[in-house]
C-alpha atoms as a PDB file:
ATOM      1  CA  UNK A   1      22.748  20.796   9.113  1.00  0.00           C
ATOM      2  CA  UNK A   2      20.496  22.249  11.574  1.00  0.00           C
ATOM      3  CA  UNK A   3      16.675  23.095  11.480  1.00  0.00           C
ATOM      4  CA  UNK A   4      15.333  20.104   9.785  1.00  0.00           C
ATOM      5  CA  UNK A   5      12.546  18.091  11.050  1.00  0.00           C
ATOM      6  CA  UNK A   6      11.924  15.489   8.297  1.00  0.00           C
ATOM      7  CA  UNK A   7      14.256  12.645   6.769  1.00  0.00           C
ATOM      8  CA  UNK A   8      13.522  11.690   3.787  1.00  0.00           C
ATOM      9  CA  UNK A   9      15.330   8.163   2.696  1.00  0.00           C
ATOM     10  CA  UNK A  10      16.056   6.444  -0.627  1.00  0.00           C
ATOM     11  CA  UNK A  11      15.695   2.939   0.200  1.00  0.00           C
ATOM     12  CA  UNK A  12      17.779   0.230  -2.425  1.00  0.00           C
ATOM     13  CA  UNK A  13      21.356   1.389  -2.159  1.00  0.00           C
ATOM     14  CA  UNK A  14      21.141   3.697   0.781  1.00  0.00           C
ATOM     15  CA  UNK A  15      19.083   2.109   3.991  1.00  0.00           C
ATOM     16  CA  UNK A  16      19.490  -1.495   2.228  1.00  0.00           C
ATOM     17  CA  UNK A  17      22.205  -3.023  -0.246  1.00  0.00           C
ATOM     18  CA  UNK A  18      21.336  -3.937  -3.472  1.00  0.00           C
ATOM     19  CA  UNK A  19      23.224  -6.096  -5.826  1.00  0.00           C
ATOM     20  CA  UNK A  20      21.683  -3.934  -8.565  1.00  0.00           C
ATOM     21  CA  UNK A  21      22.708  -5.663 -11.835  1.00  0.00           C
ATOM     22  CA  UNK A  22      21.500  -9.046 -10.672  1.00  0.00           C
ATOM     23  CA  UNK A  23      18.176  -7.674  -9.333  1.00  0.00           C
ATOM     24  CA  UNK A  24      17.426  -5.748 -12.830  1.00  0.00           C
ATOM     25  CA  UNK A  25      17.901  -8.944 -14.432  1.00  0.00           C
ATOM     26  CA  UNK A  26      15.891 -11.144 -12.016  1.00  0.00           C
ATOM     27  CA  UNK A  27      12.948  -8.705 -11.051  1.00  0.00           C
ATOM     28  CA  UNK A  28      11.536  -8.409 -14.942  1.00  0.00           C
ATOM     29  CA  UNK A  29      11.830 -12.542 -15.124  1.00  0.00           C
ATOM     30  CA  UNK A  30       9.731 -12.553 -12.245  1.00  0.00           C
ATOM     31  CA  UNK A  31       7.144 -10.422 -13.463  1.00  0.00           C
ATOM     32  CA  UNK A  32       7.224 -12.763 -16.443  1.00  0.00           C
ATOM     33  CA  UNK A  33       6.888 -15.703 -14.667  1.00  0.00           C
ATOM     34  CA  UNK A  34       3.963 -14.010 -12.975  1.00  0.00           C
ATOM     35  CA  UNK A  35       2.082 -13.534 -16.243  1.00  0.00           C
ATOM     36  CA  UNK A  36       3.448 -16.239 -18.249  1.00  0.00           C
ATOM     37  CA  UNK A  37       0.191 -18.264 -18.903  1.00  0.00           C
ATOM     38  CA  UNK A  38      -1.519 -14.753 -20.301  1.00  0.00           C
ATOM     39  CA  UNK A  39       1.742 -13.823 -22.584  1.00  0.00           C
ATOM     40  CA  UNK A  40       4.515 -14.749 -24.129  1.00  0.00           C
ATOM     41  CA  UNK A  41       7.832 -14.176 -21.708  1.00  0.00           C
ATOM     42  CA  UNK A  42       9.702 -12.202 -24.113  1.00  0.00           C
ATOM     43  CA  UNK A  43       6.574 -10.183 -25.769  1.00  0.00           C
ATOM     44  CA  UNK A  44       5.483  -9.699 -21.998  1.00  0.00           C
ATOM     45  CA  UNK A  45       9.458  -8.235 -21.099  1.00  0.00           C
ATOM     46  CA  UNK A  46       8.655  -5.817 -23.879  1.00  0.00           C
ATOM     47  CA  UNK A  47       5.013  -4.995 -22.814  1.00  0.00           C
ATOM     48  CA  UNK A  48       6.512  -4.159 -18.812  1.00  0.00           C
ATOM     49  CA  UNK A  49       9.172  -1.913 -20.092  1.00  0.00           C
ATOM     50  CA  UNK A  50       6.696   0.570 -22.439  1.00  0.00           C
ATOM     51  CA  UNK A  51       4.603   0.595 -19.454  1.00  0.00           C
ATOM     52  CA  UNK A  52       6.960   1.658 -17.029  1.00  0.00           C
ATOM     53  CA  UNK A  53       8.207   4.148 -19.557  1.00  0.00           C
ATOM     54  CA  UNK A  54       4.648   5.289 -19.045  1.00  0.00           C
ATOM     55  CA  UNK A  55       4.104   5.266 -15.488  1.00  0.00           C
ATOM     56  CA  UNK A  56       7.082   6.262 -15.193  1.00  0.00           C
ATOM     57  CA  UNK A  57       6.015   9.926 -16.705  1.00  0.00           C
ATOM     58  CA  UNK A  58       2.183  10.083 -15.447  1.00  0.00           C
ATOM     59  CA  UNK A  59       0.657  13.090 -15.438  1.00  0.00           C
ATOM     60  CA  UNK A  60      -2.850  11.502 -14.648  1.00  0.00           C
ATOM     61  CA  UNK A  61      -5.652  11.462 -11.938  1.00  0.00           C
ATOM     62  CA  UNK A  62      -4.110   8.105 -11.423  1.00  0.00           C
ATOM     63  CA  UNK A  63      -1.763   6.299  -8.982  1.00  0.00           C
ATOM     64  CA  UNK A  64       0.930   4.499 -10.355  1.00  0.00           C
ATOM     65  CA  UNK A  65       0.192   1.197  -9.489  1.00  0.00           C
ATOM     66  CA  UNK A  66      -3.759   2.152 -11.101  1.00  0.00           C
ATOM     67  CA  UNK A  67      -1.831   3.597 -14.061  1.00  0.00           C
ATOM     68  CA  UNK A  68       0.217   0.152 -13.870  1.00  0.00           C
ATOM     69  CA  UNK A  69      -2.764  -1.944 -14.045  1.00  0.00           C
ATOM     70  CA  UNK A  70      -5.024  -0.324 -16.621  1.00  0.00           C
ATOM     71  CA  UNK A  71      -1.895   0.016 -18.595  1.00  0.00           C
ATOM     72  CA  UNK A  72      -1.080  -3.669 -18.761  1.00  0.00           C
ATOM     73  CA  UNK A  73      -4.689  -4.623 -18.677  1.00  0.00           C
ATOM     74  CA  UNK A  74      -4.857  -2.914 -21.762  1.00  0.00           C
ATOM     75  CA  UNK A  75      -2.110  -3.905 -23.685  1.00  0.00           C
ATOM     76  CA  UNK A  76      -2.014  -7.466 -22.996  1.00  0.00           C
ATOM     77  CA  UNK A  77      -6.323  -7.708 -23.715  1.00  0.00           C
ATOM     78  CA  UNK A  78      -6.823  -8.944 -20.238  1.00  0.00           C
ATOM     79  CA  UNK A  79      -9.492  -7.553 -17.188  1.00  0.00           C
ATOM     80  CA  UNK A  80      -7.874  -5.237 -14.910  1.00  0.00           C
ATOM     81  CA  UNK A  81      -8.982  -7.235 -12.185  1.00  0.00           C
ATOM     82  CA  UNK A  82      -6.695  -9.956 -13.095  1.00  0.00           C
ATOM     83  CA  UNK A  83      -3.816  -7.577 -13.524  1.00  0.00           C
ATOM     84  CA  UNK A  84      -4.165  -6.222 -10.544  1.00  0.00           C
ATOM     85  CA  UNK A  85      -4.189  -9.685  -9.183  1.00  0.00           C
ATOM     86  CA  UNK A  86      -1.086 -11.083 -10.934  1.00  0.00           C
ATOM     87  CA  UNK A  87       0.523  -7.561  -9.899  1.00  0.00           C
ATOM     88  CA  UNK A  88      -0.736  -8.675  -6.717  1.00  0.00           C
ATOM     89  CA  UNK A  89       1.254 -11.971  -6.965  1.00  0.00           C
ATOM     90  CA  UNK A  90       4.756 -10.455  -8.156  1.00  0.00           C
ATOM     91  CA  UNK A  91       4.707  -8.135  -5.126  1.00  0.00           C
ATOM     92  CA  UNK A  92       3.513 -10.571  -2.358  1.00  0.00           C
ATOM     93  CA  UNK A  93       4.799 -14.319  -3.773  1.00  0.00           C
ATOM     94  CA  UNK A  94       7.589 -13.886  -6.436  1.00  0.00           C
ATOM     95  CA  UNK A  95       9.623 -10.853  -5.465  1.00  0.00           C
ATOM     96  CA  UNK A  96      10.523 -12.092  -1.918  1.00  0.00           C
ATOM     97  CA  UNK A  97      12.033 -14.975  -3.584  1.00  0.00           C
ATOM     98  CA  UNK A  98      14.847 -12.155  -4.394  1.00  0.00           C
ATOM     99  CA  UNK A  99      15.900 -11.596  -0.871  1.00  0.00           C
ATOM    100  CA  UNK A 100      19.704 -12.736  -2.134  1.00  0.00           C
ATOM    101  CA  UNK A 101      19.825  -9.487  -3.567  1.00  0.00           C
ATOM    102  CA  UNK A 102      19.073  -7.201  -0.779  1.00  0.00           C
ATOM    103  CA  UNK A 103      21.365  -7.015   2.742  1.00  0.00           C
ATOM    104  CA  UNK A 104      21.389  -4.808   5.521  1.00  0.00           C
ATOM    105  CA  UNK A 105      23.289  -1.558   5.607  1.00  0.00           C
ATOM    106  CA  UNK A 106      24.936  -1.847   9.373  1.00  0.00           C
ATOM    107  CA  UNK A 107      25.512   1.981   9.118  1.00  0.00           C
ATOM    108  CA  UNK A 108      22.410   3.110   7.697  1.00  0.00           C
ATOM    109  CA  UNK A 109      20.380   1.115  10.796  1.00  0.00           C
ATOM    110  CA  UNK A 110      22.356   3.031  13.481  1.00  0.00           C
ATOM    111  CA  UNK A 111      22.101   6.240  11.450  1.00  0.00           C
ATOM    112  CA  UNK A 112      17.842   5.954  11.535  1.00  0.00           C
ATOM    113  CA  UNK A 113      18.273   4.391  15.420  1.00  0.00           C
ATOM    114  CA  UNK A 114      19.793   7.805  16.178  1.00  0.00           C
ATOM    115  CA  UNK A 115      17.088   9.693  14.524  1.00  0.00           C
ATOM    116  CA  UNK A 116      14.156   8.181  16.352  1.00  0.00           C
ATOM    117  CA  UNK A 117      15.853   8.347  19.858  1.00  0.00           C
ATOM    118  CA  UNK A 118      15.740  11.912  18.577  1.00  0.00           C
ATOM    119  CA  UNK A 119      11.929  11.942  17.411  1.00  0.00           C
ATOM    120  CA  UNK A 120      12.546  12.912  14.505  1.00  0.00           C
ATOM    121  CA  UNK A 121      10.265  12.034  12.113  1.00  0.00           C
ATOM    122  CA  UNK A 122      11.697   9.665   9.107  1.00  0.00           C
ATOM    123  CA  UNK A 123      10.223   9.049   5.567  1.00  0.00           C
ATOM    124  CA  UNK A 124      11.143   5.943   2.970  1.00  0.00           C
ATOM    125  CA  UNK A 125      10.953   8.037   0.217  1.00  0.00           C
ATOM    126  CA  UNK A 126      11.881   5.266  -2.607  1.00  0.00           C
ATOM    127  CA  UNK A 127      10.594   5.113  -6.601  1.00  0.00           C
ATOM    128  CA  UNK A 128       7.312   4.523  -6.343  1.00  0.00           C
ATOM    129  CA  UNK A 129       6.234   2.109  -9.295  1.00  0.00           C
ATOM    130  CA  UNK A 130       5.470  -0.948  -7.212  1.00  0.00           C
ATOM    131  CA  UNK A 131       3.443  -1.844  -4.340  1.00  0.00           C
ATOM    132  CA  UNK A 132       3.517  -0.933  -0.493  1.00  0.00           C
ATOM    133  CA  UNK A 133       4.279  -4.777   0.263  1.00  0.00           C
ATOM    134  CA  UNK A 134       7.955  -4.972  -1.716  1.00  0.00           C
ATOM    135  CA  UNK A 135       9.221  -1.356   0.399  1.00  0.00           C
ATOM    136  CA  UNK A 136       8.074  -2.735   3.508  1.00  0.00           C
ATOM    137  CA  UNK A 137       9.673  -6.166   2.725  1.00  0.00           C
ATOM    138  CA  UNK A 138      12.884  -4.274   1.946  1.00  0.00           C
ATOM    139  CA  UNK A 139      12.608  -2.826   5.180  1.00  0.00           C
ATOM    140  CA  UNK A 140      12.241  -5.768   7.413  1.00  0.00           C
ATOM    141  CA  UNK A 141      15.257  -7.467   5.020  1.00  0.00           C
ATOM    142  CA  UNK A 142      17.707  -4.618   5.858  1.00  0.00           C
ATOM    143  CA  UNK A 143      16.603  -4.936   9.639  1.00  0.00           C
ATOM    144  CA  UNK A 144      14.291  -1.836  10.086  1.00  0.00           C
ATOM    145  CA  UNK A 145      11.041  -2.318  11.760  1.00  0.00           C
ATOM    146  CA  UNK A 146       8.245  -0.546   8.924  1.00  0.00           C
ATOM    147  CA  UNK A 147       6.655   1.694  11.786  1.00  0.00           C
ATOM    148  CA  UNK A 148       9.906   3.607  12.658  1.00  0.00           C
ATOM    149  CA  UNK A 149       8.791   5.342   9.306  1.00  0.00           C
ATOM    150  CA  UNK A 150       6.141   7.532   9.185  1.00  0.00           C
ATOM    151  CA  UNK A 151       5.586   7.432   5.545  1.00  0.00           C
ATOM    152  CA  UNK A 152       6.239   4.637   2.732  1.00  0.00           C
ATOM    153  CA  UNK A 153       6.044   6.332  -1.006  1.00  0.00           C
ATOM    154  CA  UNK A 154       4.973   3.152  -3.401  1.00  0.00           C
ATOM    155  CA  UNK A 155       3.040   2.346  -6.349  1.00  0.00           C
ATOM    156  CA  UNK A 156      -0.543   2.886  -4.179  1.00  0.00           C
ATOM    157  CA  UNK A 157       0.177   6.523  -2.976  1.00  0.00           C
ATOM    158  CA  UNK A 158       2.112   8.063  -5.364  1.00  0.00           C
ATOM    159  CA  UNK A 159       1.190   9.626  -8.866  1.00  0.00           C
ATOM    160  CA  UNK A 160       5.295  10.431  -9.731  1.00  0.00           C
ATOM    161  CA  UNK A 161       8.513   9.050  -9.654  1.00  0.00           C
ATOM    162  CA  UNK A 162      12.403  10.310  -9.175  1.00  0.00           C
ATOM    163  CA  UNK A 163      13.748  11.984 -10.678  1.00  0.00           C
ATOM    164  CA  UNK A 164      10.896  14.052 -11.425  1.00  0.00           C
ATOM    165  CA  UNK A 165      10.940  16.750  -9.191  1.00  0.00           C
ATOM    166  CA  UNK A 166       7.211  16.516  -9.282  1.00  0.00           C
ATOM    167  CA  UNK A 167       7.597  13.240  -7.242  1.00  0.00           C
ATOM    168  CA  UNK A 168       9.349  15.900  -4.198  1.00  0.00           C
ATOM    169  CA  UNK A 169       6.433  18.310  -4.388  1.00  0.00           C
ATOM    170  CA  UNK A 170       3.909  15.541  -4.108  1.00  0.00           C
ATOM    171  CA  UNK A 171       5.600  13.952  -1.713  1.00  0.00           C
ATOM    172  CA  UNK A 172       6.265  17.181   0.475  1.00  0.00           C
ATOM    173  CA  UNK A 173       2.046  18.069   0.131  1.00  0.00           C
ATOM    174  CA  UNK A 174       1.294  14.542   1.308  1.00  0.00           C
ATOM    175  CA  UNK A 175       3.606  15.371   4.761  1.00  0.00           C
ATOM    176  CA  UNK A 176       2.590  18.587   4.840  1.00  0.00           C
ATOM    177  CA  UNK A 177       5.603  20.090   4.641  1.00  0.00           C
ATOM    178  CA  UNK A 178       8.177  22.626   3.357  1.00  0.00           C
ATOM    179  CA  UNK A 179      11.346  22.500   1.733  1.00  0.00           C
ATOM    180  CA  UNK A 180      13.534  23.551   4.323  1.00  0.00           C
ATOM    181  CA  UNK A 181      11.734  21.079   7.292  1.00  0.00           C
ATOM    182  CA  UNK A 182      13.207  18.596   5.329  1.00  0.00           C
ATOM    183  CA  UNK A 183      16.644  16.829   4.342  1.00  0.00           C
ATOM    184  CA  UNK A 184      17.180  14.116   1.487  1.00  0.00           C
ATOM    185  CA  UNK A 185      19.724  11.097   1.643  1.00  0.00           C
ATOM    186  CA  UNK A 186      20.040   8.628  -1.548  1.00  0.00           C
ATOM    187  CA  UNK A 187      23.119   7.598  -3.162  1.00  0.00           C
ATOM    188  CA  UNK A 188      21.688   8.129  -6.616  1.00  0.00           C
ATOM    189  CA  UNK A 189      23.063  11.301  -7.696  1.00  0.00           C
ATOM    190  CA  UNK A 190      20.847  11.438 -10.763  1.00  0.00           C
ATOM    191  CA  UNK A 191      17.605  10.558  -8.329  1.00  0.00           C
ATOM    192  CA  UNK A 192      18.400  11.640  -5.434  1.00  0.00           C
ATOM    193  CA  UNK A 193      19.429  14.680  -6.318  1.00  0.00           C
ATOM    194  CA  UNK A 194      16.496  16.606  -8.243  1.00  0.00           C
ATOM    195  CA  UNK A 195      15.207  17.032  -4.649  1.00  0.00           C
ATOM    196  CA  UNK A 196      17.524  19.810  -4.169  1.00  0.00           C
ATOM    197  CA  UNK A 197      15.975  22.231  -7.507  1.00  0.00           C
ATOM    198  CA  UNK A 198      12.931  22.365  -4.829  1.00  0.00           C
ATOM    199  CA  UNK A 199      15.022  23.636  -2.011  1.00  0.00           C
ATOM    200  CA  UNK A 200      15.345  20.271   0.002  1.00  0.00           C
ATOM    201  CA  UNK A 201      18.853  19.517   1.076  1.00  0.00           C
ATOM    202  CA  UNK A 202      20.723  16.841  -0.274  1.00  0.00           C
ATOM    203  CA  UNK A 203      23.249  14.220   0.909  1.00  0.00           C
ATOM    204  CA  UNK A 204      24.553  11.614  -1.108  1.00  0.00           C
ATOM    205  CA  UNK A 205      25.962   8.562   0.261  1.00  0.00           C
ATOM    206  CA  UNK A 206      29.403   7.197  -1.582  1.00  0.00           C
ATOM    207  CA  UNK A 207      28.365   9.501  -4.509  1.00  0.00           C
ATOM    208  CA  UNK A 208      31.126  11.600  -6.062  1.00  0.00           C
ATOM    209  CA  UNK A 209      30.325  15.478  -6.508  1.00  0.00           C
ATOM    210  CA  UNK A 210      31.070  14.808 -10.425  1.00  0.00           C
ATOM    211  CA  UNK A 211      28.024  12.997 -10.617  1.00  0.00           C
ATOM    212  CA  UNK A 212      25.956  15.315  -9.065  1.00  0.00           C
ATOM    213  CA  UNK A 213      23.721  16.853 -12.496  1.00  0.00           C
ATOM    214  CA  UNK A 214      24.617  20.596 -12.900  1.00  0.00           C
ATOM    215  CA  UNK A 215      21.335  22.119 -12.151  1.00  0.00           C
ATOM    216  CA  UNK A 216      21.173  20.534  -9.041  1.00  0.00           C
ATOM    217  CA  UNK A 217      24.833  21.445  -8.025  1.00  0.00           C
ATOM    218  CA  UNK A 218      23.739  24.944  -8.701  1.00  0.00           C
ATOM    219  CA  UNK A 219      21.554  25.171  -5.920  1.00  0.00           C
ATOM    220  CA  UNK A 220      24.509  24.366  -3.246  1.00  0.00           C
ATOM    221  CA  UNK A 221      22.150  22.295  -1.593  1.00  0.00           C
ATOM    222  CA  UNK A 222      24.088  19.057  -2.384  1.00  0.00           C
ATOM    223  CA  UNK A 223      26.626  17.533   0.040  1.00  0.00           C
ATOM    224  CA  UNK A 224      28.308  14.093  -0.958  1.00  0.00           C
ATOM    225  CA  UNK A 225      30.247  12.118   1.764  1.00  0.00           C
ATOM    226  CA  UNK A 226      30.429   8.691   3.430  1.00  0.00           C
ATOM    227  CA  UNK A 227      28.319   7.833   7.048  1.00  0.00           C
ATOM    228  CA  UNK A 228      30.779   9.679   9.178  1.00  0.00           C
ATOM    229  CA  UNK A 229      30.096  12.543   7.292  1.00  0.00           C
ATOM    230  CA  UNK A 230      26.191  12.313   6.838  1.00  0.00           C
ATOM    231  CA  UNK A 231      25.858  11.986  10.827  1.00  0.00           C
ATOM    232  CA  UNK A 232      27.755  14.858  11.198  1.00  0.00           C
ATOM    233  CA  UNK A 233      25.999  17.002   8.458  1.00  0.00           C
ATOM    234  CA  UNK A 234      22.542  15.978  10.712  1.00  0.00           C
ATOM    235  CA  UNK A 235      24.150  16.914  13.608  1.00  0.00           C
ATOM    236  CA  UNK A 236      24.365  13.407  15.918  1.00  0.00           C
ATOM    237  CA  UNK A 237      28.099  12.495  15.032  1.00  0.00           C
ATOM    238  CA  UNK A 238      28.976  12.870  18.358  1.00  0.00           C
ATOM    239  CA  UNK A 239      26.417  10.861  19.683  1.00  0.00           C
ATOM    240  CA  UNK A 240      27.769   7.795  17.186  1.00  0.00           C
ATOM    241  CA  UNK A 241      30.811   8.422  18.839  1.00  0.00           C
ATOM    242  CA  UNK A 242      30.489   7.903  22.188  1.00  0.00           C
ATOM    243  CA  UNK A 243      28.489   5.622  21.813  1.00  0.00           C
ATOM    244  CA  UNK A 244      30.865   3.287  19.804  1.00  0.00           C
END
């Protein structure tokens, strides 16, 4: 892969582990921990997941952490300012109580090492329904320093979400750049992948090419492989090597 100037990196399963079944379990708990003295625990489970059916599909003026908050303000007859302030709560007090979940991806760290001894210029390009605060907590989790990343997409800056390929164009107009400046890595063929029916290139991480959704095989934009692979399709394989 040559030409590129931009990275643009999923975040849970690809630059840090995720125990994924545990965390979808544990994360909506939280959440109803967080609100438990305004609702019910169960009625509130039911409440979070129509919203984020929601946000999940905005097509407003609105962020989707201010879609978030109206939303639940809303539907649970409460002020938005103490939504925003329990939301407030989940991200900075209860989530980091998940850390268990989340571990560092040894391969993934060298991988974005090599790319900023190379200047070039790396974006966390993750689902965007919660706040700033949990992607940067990720981050420091899976042993990345925040700043090596010259954009975060979250909750606060983003009015899409994967695998929308509206959530690629908004993200590309916030950098200020084209299709082919950039490259996408994920592991979430179903995600990840969309980013490709734009013209980005794709590279999935320990995805299979059977999982890869036909219209964005179509585009033969989409490479699958493990590390090894990925360092050589950005070009700084040899550079891993002797440097091992």
């Amino acid at each position: 892969m040559t030409g590129y100037r931009t990275v643009l990196w999923d975040l849970d399963g690809t630059l840090v582990g995720l125990h994924q079944r545990t965390f979808q379990v544990l994360m909506p708990l939280g959440a109803a921990q967080a609100f438990r003295d305004l609702m019910p625990p169960r009625r509130f489970l039911r409440t979070l997941n129509g919203v984020l059916g929601v946000v999940r599909a905005n097509d407003t003026e609105y962020t989707n952490t201010d879609l978030m908050i109206r939303l639940l303000a809303e539907r649970m007859g409460i002020e938005q300012s103490l939504a925003a302030r329990r939301l407030h709560r989940l991200a900075e007090i209860d989530f980091p109580r998940l850390r268990w979940c989340f571990s560092p991806q040894p391969q993934a760290v060298d991988t974005v090492n090599m790319l900023h001894a190379k200047d070039i210029t790396q974006v966390v390009a993750t689902n965007p329904l919660w706040p700033l605060s949990t992607v940067t907590t990720r981050l420091r989790w899976g042993g990345y320093e925040p700043e090596v990343f010259t954009f975060h997409t979250s909750g606060e800056n983003m009015r899409s979400s994967k695998p929308r390929i509206e959530f690629y164009r908004e993200l590309l107009e916030r950098l200020g750049a084209e299709p082919g400046e950039c490259v996408m890595i994920g592991n979430d063929a179903a995600k990840d992948a969309p980013a490709a029916r734009i013209g980005i290139p794709v590279f999935l991480v320990g995805a299979s090419e059977s999982a890869v959704p036909s219209n964005c095989a179509q585009t033969g934009l989409v490479r699958t492989g493990d590390w090894r692979r990925l360092r050589a399709w950005l070009g700084i394989e040899e550079e891993s090597c002797s440097s091992s």
